[in-house]
C-alpha atoms as a PDB file:
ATOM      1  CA  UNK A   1     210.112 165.803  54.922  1.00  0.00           C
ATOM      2  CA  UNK A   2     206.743 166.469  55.794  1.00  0.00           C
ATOM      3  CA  UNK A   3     202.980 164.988  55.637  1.00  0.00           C
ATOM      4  CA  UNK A   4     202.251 165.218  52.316  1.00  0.00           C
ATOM      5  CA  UNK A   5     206.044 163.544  51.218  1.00  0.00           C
ATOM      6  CA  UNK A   6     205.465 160.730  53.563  1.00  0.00           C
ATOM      7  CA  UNK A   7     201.958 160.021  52.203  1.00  0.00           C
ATOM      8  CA  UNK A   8     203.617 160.265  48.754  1.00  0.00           C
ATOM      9  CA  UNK A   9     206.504 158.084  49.398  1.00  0.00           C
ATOM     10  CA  UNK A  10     204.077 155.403  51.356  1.00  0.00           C
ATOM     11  CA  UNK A  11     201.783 155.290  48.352  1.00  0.00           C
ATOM     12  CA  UNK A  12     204.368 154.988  45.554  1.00  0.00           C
ATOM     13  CA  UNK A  13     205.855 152.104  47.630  1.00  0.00           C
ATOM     14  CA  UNK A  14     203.292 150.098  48.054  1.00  0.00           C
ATOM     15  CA  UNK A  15     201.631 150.174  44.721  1.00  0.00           C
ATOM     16  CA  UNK A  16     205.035 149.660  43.055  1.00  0.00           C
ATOM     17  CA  UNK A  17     206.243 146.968  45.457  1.00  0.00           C
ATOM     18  CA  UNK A  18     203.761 144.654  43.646  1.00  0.00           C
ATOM     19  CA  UNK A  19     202.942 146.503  39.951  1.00  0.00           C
ATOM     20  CA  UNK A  20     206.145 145.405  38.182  1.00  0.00           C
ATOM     21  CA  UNK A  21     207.564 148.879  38.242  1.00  0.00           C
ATOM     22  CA  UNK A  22     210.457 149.110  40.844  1.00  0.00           C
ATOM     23  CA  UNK A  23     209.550 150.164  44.190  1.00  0.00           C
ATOM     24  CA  UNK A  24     213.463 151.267  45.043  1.00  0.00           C
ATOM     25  CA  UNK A  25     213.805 152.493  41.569  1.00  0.00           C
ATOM     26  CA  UNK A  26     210.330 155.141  42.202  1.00  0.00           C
ATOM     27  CA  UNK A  27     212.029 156.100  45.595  1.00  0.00           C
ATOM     28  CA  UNK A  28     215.328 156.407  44.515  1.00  0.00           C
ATOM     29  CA  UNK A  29     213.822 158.888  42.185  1.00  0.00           C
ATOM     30  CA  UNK A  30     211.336 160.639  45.025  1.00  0.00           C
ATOM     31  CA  UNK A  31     214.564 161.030  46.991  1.00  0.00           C
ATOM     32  CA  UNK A  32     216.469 162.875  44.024  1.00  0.00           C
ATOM     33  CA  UNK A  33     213.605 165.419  42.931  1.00  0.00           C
ATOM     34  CA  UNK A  34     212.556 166.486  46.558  1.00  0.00           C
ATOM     35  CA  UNK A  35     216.234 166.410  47.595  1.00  0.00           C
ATOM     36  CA  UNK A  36     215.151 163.850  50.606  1.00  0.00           C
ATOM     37  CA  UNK A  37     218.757 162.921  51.671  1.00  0.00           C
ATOM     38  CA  UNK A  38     218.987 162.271  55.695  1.00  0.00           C
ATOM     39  CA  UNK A  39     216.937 159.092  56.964  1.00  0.00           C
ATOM     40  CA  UNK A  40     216.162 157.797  53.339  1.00  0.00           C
ATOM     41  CA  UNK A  41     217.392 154.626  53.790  1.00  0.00           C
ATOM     42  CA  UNK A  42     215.670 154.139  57.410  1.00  0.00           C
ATOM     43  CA  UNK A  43     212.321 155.259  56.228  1.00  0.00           C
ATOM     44  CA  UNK A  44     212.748 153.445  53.013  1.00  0.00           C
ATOM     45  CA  UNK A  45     213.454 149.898  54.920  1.00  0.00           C
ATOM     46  CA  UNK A  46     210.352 150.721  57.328  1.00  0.00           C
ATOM     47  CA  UNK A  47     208.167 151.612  54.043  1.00  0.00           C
ATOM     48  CA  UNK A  48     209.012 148.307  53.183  1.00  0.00           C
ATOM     49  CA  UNK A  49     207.491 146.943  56.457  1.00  0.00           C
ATOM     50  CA  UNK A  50     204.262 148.519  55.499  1.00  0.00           C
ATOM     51  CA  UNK A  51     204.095 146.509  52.654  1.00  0.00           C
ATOM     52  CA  UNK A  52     204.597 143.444  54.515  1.00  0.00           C
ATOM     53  CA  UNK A  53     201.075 143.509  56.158  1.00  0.00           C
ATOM     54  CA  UNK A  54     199.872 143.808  52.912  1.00  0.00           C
ATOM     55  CA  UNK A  55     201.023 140.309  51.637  1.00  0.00           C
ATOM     56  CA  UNK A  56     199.739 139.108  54.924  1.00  0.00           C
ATOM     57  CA  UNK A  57     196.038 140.797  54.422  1.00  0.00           C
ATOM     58  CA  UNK A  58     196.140 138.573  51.253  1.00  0.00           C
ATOM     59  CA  UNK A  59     197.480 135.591  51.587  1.00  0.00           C
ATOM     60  CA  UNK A  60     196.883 135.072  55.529  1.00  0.00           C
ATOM     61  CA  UNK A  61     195.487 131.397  54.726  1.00  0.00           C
ATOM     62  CA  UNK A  62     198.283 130.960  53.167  1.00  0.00           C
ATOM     63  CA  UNK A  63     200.840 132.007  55.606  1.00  0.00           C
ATOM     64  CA  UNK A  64     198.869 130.386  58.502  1.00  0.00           C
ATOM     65  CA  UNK A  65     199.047 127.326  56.734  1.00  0.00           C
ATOM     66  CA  UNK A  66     202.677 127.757  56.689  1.00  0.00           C
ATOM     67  CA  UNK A  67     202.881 128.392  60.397  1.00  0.00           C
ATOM     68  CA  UNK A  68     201.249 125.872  60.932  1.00  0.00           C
ATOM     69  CA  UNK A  69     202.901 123.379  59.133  1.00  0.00           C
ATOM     70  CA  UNK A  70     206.969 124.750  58.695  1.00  0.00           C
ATOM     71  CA  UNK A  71     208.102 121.199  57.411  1.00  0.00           C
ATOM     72  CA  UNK A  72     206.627 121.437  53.725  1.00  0.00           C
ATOM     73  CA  UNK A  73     207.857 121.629  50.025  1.00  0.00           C
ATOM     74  CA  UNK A  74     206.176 125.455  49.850  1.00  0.00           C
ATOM     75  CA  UNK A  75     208.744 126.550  52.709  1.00  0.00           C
ATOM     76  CA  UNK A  76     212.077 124.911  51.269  1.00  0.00           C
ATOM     77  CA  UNK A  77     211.026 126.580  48.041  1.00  0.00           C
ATOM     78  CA  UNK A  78     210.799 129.882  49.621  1.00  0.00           C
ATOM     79  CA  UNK A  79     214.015 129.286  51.681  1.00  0.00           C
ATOM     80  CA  UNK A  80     215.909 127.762  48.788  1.00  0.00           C
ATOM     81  CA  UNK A  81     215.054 131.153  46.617  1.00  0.00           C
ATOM     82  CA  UNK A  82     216.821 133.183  49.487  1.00  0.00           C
ATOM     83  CA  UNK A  83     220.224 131.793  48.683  1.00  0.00           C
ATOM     84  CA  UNK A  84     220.758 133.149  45.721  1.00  0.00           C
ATOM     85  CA  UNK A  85     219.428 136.319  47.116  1.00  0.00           C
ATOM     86  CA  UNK A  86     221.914 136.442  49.642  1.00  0.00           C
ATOM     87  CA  UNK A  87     225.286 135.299  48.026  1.00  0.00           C
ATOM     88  CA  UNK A  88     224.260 138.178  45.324  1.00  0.00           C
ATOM     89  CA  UNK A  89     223.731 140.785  48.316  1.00  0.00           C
ATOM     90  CA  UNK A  90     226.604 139.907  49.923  1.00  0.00           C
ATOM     91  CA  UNK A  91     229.141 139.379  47.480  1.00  0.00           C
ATOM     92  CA  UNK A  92     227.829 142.926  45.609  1.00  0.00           C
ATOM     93  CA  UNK A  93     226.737 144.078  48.723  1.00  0.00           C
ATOM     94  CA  UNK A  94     228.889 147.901  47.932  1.00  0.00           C
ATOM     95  CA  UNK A  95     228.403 147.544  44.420  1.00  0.00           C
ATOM     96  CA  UNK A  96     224.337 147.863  45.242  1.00  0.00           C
ATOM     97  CA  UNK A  97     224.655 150.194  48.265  1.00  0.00           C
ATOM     98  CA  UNK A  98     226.418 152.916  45.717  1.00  0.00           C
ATOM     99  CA  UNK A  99     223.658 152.051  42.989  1.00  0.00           C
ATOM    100  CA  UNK A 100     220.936 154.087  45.932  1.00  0.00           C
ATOM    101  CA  UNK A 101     222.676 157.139  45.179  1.00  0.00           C
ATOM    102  CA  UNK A 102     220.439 156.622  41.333  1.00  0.00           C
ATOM    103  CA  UNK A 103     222.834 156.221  39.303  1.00  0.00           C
ATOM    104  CA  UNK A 104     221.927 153.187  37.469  1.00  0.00           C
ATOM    105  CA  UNK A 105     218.325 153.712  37.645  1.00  0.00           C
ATOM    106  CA  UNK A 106     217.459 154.258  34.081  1.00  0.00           C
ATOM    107  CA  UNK A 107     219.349 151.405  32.334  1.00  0.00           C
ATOM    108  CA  UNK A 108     217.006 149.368  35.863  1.00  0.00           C
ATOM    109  CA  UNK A 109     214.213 150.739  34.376  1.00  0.00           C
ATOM    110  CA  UNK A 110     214.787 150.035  30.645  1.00  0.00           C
ATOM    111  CA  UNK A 111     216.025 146.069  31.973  1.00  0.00           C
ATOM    112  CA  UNK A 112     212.515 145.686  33.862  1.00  0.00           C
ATOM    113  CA  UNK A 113     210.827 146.851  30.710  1.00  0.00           C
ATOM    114  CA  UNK A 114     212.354 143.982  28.527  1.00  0.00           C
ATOM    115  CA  UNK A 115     211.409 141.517  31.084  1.00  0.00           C
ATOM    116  CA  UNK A 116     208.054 142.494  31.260  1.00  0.00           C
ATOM    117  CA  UNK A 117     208.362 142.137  27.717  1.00  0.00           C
ATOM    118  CA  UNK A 118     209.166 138.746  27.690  1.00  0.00           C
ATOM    119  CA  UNK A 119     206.897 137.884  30.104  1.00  0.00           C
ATOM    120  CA  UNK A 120     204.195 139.021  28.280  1.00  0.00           C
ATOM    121  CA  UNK A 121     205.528 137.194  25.304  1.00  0.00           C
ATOM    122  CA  UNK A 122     205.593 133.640  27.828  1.00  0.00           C
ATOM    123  CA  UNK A 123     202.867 131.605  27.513  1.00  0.00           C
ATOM    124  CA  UNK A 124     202.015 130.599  30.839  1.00  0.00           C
ATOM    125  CA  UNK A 125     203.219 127.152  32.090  1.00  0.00           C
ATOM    126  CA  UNK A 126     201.996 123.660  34.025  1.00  0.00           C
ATOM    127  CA  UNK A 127     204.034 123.962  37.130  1.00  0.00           C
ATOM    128  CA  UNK A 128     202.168 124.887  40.688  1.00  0.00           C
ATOM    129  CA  UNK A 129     204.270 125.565  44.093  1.00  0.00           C
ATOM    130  CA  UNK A 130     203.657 122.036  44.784  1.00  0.00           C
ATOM    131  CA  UNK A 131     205.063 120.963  41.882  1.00  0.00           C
ATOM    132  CA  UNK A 132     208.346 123.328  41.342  1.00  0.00           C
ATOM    133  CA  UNK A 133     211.946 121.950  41.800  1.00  0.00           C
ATOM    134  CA  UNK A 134     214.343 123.314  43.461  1.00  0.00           C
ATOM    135  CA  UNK A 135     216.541 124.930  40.156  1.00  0.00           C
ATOM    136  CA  UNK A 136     213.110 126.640  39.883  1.00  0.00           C
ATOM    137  CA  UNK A 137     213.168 128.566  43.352  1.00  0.00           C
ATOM    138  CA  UNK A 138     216.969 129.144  42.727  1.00  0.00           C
ATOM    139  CA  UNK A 139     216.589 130.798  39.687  1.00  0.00           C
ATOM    140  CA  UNK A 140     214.155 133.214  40.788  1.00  0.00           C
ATOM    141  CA  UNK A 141     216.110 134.158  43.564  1.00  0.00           C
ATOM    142  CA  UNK A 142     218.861 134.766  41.067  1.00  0.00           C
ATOM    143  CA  UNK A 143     216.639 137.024  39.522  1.00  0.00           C
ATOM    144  CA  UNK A 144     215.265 138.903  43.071  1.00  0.00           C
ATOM    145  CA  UNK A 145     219.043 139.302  43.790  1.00  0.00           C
ATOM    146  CA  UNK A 146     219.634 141.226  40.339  1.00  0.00           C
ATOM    147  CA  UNK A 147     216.295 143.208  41.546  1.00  0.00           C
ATOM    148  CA  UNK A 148     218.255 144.333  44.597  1.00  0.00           C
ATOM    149  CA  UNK A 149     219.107 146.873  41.958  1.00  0.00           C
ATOM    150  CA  UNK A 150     217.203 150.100  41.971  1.00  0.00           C
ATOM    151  CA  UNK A 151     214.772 149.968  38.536  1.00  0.00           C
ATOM    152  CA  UNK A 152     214.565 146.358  38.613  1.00  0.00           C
ATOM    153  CA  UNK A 153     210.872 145.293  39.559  1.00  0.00           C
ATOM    154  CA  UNK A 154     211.254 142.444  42.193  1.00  0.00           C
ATOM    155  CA  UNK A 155     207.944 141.425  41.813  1.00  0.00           C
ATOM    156  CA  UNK A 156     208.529 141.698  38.022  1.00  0.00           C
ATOM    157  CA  UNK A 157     211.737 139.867  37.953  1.00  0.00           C
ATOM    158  CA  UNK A 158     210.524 136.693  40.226  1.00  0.00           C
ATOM    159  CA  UNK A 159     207.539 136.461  37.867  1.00  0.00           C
ATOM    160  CA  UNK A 160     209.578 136.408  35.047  1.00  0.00           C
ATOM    161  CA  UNK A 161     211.952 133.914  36.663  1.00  0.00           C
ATOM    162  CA  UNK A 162     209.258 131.936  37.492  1.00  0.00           C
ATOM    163  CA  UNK A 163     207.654 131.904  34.281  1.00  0.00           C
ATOM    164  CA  UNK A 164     210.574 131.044  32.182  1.00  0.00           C
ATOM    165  CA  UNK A 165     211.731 127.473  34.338  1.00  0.00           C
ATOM    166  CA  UNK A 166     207.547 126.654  33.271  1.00  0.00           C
ATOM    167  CA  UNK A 167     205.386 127.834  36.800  1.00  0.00           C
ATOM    168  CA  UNK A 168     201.607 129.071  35.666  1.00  0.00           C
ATOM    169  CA  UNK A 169     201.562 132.681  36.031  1.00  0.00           C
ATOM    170  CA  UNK A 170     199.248 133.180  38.684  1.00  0.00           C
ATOM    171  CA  UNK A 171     201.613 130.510  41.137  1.00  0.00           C
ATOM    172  CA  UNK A 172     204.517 132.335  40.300  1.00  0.00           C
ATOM    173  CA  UNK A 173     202.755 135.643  41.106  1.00  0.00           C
ATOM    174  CA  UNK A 174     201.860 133.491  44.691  1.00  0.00           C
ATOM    175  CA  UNK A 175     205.211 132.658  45.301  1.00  0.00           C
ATOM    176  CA  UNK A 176     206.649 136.242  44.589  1.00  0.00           C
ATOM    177  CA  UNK A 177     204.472 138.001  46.885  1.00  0.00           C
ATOM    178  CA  UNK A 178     205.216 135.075  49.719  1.00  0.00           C
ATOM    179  CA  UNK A 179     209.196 135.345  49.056  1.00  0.00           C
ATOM    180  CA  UNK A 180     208.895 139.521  49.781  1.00  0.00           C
ATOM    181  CA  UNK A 181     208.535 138.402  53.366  1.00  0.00           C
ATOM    182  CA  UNK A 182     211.827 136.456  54.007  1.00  0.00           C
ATOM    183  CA  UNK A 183     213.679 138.922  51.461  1.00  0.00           C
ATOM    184  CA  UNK A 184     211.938 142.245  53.254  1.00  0.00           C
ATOM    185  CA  UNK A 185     212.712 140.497  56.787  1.00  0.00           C
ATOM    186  CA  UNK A 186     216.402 140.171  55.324  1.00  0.00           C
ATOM    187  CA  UNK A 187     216.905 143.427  53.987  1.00  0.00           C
ATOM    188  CA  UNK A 188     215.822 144.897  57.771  1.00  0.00           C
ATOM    189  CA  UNK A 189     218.335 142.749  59.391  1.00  0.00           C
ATOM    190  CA  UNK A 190     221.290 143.751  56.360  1.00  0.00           C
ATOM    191  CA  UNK A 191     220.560 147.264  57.225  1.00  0.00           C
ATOM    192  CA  UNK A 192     220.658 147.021  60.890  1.00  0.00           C
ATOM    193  CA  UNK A 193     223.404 148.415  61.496  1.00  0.00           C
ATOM    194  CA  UNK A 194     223.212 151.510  59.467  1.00  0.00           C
ATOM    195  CA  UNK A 195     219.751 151.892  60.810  1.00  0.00           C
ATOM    196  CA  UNK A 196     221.344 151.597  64.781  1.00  0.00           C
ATOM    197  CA  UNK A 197     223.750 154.580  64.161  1.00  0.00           C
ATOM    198  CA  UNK A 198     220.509 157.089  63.837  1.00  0.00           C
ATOM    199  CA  UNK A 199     217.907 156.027  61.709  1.00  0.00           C
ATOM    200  CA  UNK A 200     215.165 157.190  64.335  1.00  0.00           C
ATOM    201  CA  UNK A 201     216.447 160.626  64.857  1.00  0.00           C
ATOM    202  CA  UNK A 202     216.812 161.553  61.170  1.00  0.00           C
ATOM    203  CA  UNK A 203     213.060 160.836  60.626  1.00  0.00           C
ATOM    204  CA  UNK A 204     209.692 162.016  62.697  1.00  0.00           C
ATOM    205  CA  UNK A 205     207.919 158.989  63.781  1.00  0.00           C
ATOM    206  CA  UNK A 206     204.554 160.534  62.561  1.00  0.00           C
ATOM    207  CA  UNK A 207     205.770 160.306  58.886  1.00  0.00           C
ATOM    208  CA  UNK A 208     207.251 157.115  59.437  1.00  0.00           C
ATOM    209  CA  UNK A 209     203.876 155.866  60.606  1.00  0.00           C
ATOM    210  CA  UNK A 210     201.655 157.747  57.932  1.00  0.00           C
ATOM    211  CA  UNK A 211     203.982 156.314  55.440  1.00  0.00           C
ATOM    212  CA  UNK A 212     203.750 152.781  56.553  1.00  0.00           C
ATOM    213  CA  UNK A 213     199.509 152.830  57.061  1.00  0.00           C
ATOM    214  CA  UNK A 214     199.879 154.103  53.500  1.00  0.00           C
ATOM    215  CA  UNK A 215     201.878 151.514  51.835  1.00  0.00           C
ATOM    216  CA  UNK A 216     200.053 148.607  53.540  1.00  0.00           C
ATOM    217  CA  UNK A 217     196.772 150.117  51.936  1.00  0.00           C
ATOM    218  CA  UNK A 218     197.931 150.884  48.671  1.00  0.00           C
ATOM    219  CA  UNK A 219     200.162 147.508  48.612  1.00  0.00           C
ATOM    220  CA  UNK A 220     197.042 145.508  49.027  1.00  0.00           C
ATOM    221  CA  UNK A 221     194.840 146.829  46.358  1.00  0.00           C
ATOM    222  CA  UNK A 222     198.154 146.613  44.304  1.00  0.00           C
ATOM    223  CA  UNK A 223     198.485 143.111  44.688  1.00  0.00           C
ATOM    224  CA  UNK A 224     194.833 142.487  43.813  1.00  0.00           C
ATOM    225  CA  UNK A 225     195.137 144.840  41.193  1.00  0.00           C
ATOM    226  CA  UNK A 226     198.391 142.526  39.526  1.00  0.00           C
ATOM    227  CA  UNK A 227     196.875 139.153  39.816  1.00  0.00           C
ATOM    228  CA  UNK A 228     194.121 140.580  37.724  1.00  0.00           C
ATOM    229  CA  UNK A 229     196.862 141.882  35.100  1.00  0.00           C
ATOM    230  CA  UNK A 230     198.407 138.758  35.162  1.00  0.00           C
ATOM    231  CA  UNK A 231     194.853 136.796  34.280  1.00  0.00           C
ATOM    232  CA  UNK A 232     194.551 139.600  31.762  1.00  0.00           C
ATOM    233  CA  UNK A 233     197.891 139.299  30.229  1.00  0.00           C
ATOM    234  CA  UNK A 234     198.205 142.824  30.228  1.00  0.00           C
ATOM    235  CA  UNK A 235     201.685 143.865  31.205  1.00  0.00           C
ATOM    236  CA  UNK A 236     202.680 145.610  27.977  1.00  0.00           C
ATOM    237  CA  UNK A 237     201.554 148.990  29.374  1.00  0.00           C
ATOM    238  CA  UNK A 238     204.130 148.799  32.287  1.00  0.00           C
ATOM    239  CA  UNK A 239     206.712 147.927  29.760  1.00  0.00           C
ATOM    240  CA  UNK A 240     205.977 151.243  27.775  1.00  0.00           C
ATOM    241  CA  UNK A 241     205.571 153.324  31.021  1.00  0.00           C
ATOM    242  CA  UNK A 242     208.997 151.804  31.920  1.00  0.00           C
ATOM    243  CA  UNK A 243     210.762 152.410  28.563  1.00  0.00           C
ATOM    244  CA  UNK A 244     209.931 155.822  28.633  1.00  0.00           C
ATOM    245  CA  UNK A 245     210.707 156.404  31.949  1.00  0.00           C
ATOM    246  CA  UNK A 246     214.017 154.877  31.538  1.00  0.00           C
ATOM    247  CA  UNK A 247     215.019 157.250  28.550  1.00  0.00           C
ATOM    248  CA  UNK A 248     213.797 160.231  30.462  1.00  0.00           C
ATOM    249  CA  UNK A 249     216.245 159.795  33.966  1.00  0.00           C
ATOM    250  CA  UNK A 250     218.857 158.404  31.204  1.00  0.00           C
ATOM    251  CA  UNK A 251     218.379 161.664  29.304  1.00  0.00           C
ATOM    252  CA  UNK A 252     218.885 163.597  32.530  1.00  0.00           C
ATOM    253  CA  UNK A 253     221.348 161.380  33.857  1.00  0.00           C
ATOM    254  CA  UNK A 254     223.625 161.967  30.603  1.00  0.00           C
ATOM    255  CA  UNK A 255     223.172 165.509  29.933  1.00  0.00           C
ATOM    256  CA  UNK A 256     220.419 167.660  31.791  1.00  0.00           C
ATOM    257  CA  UNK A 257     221.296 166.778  35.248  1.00  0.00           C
ATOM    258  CA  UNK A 258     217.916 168.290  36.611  1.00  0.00           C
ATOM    259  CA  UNK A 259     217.644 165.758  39.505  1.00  0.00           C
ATOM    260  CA  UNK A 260     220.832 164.245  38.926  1.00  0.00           C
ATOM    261  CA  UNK A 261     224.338 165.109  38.951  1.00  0.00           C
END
């Protein structure tokens, strides 16, 4: 790794942590054409991180408001979305670990197309965060748990899930972006220890920082950038970007192994 890779990889994270277009599934992919194999998983998880302070540079009244007050229907909601999250982690917890090494990233890619698709199709509904039920938040952390799979847009899939039980676009958007910080948080403490048995040594702490500074900045103008899509209803683009990009690693997947075996 060098400079210019952990600029790359920080930038590509944080814009597609919140554009519907897989961050893991973009990294996974990274990883295979510059042949990044030791510390990809540390730097990945601390890429991640970066993004964090994003979603708190943009919805900091938000989260204060939160700190401030725990005990309220926004933070249930948020909690109760984890659960499915975290029976689907653990339960297919090898099943996903294996699915790094790429291998299903093209059918991920071609499954986040169709439900940008659909949510494109969705006309958007009544419900607000103050209004949602709790099947609501469980459903979309059904879908965040499927999104655990590399080519499946988290951000995309909550949006979606969000959209289909009836939540107005724009809320659902809010709550996606607010339920990456438990899920991110969760993710850290999964991997800890994997990350304990050498995750500093593999990786130079200057890339892990430049990568980091570069994913918070990108992440932000990515999540301004996607509320504006969303007011737009203008997510077919992604879906054709996705499409095409899912044929191509299928393409190489099945029979020109270029980046993949």
């Amino acid at each position: 790794m060098n400079v210019f890779i952990a600029l790359l990889l920080g930038l590509v994270q944080g814009l597609c942590e919140f554009l519907p277009v897989s961050s893991s599934g973009h990294l996974v992919l990274l990883h295979n054409i510059f042949g990044i194999e030791e510390g990809a998983l540390f730097f990945s998880i601390m890429l991640h991180i970066g993004t964090l302070l994003a979603v708190f540079a943009v919805y900091r009244e938000q989260i204060w408001a939160l700190i401030k007050k725990p005990l309220q229907k926004k933070t249930g909601m948020l909690l109760a979305a984890l659960v499915p999250t975290v029976i689907l982690a653990v339960m297919f917890r090898d099943f996903f670990e294996s699915s790094y090494s790429g291998k299903y990233l093209g059918a991920g890619f071609v499954l986040t197309a169709c439900l940008l698709l659909l949510l494109q199709r969705l006309t958007s509904g009544k419900k607000t965060l103050k209004t949602m039920a709790l099947q609501d938040a469980l459903l979309i952390g059904l879908f965040q748990g499927v999104a655990i799979l590399p080519g499946v847009s988290r951000s995309g899939a909550t949006i979606a899930g969000g959209a289909i039980m009836g939540l107005e676009k724009n809320e659902a958007a809010e709550f996606s972006f607010l339920l990456s910080i438990p899920a991110i948080l969760g993710s850290v403490v999964f991997e800890l220890p994997e990350l304990a048995e050498g995750g500093l040594k593999q990786v130079d702490l200057l890339y892990v920082l430049i990568g980091m500074a570069a994913a918070a900045v990108s992440g932000y103008f990515a999540i301004r950038f996607m509320l504006r899509i969303i007011k737009r209803k203008k997510l077919w683009p992604f879906s054709v970007y996705l499409s095409a990009l899912g044929v191509l690693v299928l393409l190489d997947q099945l029979w020109f192994h270029f980046f993949f075996a």
